[in-house]
PDB file of N, CA and C in Angstrom:
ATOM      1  N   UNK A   1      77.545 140.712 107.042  1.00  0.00           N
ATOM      2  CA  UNK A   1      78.198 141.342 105.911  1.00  0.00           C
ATOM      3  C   UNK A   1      79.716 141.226 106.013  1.00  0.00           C
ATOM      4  N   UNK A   2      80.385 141.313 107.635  1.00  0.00           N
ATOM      5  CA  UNK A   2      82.132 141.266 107.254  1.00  0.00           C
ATOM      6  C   UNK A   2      82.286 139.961 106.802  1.00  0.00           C
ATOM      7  N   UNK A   3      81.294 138.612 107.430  1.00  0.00           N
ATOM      8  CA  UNK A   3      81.712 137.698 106.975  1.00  0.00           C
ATOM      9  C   UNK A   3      81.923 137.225 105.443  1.00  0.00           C
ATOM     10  N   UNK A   4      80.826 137.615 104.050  1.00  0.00           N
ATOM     11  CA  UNK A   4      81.485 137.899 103.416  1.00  0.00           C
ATOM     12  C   UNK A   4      82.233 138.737 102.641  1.00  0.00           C
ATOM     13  N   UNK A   5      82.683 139.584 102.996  1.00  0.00           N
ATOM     14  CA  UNK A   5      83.576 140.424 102.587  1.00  0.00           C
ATOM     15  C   UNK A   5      85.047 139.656 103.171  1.00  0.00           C
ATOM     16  N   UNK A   6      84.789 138.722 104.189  1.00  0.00           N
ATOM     17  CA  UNK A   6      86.329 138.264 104.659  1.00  0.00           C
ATOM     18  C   UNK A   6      86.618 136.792 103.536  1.00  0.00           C
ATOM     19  N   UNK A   7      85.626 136.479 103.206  1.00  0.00           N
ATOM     20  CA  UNK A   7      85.264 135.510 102.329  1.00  0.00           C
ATOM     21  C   UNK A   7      85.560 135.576 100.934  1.00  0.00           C
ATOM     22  N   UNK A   8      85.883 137.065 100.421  1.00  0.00           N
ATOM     23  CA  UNK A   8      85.598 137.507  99.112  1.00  0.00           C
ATOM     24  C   UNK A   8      87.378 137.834  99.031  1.00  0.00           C
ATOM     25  N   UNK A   9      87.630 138.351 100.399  1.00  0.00           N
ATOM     26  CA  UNK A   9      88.991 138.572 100.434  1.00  0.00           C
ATOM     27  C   UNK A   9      90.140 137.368 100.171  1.00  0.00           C
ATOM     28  N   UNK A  10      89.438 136.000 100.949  1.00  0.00           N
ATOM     29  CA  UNK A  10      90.060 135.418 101.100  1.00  0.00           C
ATOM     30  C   UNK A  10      90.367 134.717  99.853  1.00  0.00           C
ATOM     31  N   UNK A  11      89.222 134.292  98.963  1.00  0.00           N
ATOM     32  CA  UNK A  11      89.100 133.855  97.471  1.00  0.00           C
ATOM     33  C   UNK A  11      90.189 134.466  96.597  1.00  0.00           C
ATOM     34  N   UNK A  12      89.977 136.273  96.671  1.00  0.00           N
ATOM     35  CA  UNK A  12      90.836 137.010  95.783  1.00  0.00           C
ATOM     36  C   UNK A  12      92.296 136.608  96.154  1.00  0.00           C
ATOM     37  N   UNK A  13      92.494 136.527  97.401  1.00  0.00           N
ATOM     38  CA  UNK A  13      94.255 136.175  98.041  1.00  0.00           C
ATOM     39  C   UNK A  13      94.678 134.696  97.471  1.00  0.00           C
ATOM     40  N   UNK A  14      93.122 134.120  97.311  1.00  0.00           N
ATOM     41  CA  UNK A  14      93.642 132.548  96.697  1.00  0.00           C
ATOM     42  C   UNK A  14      94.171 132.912  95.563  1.00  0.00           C
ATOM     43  N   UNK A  15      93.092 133.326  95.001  1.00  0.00           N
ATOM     44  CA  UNK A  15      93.683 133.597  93.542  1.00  0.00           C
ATOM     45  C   UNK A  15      94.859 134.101  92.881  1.00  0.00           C
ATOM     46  N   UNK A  16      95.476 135.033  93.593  1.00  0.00           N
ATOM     47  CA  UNK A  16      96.317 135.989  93.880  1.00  0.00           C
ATOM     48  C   UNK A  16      97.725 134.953  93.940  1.00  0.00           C
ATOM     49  N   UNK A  17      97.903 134.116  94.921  1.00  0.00           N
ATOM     50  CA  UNK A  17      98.645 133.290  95.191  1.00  0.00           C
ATOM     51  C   UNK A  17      98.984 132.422  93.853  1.00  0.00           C
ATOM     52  N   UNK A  18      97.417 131.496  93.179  1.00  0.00           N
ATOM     53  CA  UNK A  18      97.440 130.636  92.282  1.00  0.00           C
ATOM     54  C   UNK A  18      98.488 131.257  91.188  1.00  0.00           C
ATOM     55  N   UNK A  19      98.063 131.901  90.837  1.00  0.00           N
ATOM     56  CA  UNK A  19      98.351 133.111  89.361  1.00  0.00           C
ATOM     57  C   UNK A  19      99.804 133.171  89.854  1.00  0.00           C
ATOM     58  N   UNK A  20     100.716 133.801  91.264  1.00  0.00           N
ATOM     59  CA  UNK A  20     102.022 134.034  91.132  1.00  0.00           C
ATOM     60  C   UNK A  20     102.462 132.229  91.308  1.00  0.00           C
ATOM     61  N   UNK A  21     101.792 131.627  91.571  1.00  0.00           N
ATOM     62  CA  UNK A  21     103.050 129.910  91.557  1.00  0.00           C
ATOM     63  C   UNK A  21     102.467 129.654  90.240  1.00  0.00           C
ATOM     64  N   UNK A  22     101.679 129.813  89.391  1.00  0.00           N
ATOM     65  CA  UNK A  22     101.551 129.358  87.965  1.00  0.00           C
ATOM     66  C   UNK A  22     102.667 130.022  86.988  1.00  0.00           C
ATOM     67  N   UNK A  23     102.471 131.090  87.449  1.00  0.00           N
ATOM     68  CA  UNK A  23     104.060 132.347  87.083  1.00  0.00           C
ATOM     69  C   UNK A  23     105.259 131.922  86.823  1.00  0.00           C
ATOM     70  N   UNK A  24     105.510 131.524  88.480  1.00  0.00           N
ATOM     71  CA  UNK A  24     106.597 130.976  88.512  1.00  0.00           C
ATOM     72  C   UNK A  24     107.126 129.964  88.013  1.00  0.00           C
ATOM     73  N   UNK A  25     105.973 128.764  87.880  1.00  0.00           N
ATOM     74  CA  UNK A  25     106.533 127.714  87.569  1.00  0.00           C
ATOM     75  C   UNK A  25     106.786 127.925  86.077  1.00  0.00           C
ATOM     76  N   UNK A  26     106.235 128.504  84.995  1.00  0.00           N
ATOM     77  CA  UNK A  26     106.014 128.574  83.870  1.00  0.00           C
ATOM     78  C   UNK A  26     107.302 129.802  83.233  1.00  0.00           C
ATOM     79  N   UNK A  27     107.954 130.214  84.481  1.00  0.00           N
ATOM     80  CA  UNK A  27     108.811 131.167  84.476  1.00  0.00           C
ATOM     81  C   UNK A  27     110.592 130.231  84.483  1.00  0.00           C
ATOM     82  N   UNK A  28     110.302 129.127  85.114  1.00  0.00           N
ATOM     83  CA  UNK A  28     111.030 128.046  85.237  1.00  0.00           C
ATOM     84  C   UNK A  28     110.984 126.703  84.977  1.00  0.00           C
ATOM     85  N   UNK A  29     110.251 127.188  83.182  1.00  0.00           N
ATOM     86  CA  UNK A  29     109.881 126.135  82.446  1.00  0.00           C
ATOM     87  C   UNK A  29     109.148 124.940  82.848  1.00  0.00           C
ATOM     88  N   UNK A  30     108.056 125.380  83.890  1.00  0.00           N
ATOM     89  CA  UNK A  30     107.807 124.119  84.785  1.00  0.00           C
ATOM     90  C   UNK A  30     106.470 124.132  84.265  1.00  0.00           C
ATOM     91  N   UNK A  31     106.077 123.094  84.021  1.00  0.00           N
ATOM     92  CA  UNK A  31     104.383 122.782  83.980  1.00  0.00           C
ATOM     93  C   UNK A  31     103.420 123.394  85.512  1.00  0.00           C
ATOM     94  N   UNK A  32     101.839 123.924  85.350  1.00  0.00           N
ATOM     95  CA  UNK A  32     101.635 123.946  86.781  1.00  0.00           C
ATOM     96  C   UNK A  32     100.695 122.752  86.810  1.00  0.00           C
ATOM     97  N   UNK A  33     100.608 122.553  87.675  1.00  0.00           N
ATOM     98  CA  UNK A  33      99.130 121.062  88.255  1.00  0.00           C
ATOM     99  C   UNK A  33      98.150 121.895  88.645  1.00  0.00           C
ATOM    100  N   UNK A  34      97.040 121.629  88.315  1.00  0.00           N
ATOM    101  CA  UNK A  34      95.621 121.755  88.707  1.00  0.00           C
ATOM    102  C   UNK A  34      95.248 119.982  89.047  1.00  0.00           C
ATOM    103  N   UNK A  35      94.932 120.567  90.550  1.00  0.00           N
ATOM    104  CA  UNK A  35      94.418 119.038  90.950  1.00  0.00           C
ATOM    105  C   UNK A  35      92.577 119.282  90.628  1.00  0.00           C
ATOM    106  N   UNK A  36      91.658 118.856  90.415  1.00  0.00           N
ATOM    107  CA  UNK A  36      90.425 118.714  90.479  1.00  0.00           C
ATOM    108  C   UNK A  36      89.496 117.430  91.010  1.00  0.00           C
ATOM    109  N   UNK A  37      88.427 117.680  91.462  1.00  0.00           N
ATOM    110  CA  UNK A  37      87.519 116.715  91.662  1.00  0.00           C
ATOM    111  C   UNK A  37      86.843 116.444  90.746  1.00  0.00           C
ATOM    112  N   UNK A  38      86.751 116.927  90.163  1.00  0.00           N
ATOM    113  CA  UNK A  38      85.859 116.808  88.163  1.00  0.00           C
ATOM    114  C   UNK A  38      86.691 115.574  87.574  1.00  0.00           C
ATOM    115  N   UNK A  39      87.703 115.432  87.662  1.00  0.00           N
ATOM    116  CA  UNK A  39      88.384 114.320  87.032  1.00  0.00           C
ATOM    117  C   UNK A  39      88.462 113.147  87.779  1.00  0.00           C
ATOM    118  N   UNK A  40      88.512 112.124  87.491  1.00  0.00           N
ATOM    119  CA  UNK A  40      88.727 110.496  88.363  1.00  0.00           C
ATOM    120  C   UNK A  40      89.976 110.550  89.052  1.00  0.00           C
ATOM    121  N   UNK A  41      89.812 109.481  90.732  1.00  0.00           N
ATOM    122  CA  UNK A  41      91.148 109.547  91.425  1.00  0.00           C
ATOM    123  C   UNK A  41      91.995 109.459  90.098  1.00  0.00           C
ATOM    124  N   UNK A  42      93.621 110.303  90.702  1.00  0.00           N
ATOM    125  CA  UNK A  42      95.233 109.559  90.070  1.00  0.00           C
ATOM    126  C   UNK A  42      94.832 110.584  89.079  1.00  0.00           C
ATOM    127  N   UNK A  43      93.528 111.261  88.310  1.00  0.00           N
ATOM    128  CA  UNK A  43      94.096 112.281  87.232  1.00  0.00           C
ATOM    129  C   UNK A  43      94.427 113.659  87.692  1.00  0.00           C
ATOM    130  N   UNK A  44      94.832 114.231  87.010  1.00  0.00           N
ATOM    131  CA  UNK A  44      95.808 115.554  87.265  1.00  0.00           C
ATOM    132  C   UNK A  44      95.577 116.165  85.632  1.00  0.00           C
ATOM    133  N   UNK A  45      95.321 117.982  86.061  1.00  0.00           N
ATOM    134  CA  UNK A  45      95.456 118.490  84.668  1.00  0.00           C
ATOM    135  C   UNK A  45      96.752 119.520  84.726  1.00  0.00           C
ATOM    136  N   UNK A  46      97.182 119.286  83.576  1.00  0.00           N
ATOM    137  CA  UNK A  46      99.356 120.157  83.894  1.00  0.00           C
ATOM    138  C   UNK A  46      98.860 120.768  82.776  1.00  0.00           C
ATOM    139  N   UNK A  47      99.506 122.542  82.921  1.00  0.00           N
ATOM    140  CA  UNK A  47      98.901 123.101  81.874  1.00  0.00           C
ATOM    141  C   UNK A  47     100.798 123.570  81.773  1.00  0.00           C
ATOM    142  N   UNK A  48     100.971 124.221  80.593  1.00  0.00           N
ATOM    143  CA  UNK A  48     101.943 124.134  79.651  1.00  0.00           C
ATOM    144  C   UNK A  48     102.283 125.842  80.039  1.00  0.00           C
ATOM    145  N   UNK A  49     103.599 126.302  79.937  1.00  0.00           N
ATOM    146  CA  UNK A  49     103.739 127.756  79.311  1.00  0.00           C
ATOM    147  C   UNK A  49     103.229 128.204  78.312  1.00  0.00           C
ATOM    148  N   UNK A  50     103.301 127.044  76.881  1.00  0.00           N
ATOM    149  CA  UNK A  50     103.022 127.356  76.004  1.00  0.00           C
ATOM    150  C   UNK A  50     101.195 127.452  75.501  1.00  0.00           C
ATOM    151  N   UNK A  51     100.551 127.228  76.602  1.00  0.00           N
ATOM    152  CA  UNK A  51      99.482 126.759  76.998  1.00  0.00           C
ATOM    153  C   UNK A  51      98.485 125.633  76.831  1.00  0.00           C
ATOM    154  N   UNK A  52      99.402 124.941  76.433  1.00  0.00           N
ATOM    155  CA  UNK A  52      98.202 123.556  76.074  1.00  0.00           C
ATOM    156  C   UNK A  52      98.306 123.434  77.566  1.00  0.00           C
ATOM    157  N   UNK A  53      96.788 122.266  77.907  1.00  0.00           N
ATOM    158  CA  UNK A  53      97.099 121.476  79.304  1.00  0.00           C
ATOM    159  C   UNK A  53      96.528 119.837  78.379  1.00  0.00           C
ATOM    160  N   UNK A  54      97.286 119.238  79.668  1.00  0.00           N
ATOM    161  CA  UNK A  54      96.766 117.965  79.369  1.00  0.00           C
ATOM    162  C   UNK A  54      96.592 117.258  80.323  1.00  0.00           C
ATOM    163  N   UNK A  55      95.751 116.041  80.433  1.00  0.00           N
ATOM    164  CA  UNK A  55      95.022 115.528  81.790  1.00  0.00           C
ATOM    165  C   UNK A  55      96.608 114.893  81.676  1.00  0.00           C
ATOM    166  N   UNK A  56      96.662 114.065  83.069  1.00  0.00           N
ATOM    167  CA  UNK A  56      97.550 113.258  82.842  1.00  0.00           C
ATOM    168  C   UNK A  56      96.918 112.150  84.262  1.00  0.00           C
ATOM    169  N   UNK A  57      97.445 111.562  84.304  1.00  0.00           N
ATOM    170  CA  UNK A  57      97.539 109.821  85.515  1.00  0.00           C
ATOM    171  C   UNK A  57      98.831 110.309  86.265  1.00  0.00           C
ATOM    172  N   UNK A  58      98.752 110.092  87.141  1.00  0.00           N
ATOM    173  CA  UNK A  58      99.337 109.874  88.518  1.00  0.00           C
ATOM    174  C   UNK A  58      99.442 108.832  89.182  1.00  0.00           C
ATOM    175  N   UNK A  59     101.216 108.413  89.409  1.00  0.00           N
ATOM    176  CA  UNK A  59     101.029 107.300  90.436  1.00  0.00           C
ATOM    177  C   UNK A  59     102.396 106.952  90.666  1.00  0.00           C
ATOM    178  N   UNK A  60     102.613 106.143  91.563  1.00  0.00           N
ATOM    179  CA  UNK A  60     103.847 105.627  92.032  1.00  0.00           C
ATOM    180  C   UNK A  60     104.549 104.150  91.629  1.00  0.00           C
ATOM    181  N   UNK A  61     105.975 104.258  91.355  1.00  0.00           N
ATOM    182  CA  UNK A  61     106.646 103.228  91.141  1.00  0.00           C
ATOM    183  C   UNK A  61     107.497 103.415  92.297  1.00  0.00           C
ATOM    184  N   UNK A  62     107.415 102.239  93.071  1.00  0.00           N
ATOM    185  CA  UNK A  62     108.336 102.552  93.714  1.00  0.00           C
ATOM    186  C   UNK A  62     108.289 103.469  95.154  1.00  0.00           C
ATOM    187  N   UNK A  63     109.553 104.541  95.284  1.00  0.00           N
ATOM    188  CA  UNK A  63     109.022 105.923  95.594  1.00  0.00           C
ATOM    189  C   UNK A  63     109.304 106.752  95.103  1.00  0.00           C
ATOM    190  N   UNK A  64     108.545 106.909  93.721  1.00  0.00           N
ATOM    191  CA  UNK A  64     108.829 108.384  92.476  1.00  0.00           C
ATOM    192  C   UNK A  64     107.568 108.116  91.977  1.00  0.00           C
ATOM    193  N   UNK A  65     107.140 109.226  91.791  1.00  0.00           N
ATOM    194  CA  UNK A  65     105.684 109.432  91.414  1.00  0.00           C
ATOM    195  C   UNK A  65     106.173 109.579  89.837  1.00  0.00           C
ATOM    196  N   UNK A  66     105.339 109.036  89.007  1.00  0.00           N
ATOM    197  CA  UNK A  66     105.086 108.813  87.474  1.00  0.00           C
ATOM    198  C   UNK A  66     103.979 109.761  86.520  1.00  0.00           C
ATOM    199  N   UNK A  67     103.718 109.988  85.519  1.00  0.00           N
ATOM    200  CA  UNK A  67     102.713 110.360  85.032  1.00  0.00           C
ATOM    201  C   UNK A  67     102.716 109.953  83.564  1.00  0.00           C
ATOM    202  N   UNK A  68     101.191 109.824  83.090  1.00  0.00           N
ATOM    203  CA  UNK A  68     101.221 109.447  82.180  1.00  0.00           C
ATOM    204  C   UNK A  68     100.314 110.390  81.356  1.00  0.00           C
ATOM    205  N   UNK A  69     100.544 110.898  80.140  1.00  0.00           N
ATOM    206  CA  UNK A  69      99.829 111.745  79.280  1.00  0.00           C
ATOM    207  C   UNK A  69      98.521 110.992  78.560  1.00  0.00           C
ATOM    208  N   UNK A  70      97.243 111.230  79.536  1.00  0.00           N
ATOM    209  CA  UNK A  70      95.834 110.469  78.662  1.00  0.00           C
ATOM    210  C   UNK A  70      95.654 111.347  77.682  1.00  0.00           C
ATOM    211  N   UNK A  71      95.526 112.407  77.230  1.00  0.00           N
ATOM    212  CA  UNK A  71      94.363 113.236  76.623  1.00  0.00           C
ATOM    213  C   UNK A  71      95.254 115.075  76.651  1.00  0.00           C
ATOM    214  N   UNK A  72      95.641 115.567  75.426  1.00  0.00           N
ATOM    215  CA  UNK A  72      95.485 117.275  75.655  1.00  0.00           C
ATOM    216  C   UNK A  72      94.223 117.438  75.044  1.00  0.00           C
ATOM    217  N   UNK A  73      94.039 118.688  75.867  1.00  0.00           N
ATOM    218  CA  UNK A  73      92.835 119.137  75.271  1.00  0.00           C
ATOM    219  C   UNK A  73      93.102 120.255  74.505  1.00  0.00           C
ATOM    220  N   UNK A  74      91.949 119.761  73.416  1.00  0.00           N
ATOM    221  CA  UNK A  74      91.636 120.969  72.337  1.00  0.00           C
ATOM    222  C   UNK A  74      91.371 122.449  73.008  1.00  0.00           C
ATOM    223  N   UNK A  75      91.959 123.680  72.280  1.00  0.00           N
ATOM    224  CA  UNK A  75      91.722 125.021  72.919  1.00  0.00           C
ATOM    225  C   UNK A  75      90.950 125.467  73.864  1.00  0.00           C
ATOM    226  N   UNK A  76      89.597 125.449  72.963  1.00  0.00           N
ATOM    227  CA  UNK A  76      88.434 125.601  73.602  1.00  0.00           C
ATOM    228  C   UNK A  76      88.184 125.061  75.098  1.00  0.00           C
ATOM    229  N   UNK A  77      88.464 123.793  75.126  1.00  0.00           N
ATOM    230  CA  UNK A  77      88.129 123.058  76.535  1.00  0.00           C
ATOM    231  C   UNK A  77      89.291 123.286  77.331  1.00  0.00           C
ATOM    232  N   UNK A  78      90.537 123.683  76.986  1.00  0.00           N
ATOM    233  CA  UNK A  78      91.545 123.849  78.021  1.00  0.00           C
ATOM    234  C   UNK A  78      91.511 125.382  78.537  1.00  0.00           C
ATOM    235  N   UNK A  79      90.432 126.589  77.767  1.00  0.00           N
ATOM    236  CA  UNK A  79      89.945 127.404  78.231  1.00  0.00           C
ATOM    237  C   UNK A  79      88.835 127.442  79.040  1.00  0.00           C
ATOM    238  N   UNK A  80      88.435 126.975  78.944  1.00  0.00           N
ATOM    239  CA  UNK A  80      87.160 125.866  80.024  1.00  0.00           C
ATOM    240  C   UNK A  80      87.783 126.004  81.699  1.00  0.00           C
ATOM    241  N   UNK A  81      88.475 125.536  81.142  1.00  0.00           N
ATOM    242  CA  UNK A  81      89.278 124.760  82.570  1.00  0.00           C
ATOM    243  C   UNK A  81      90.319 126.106  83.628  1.00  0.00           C
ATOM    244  N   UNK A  82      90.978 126.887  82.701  1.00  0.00           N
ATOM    245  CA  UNK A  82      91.591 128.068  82.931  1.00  0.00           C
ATOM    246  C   UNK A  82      90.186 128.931  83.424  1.00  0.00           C
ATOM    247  N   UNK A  83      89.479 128.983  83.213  1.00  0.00           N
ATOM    248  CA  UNK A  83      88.372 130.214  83.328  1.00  0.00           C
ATOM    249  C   UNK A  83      87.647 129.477  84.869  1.00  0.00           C
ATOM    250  N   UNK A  84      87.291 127.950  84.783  1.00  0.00           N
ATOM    251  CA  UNK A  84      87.058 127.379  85.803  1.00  0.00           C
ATOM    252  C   UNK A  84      87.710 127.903  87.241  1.00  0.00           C
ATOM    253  N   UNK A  85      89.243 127.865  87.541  1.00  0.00           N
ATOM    254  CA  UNK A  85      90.146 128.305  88.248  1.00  0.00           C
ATOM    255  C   UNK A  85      90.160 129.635  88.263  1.00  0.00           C
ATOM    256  N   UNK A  86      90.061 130.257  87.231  1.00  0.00           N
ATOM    257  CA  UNK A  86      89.730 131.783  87.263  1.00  0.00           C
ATOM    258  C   UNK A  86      91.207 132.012  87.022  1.00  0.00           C
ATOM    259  N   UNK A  87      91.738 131.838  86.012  1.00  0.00           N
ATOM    260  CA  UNK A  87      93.244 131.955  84.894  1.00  0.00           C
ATOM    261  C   UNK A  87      93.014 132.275  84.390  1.00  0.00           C
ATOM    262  N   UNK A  88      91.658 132.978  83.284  1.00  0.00           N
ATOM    263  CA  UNK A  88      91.499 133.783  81.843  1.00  0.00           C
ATOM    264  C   UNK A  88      91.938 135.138  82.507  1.00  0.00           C
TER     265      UNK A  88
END
């Protein structure tokens, strides 16, 4: 039983963490990244202050990483994705 309860703790502290650097960044006009395994290598989903997210591509020129805007998603599915992470 402590094991999960140390388990349950540790999730909530994730979460806890996620939510204040999404804060922040969105506090300093910054997009946040959600990396996922649901999406193909090099994609990335950047969600907005204003809250759209959109997948985007990842990659390097050089040495500066690039991105490229594939796809925003419609409401519905970019709530999908927030609720996934546990952001609603």
């Amino acid at each position: 039983m402590a094991t999960i309860h140390k388990t349950i703790q540790k999730d909530e502290n994730y979460l806890l963490t996620l939510k204040a650097l999404r804060s922040r960044n969105f506090s300093r006009n910054l997009p946040f990244l959600l990396l996922s395994d649901k999406l193909p290598e090099g994609q990335v989903y950047r969600e907005y202050a204003d809250g759209h997210i959109e997948i985007q591509e990842v990659f390097t020129v050089g040495a500066r990483f690039q991105h490229k805007v594939l796809r925003v998603l419609p409401a519905p599915e970019a709530d999908k994705v927030r609720n996934a992470y546990g952001l609603l």
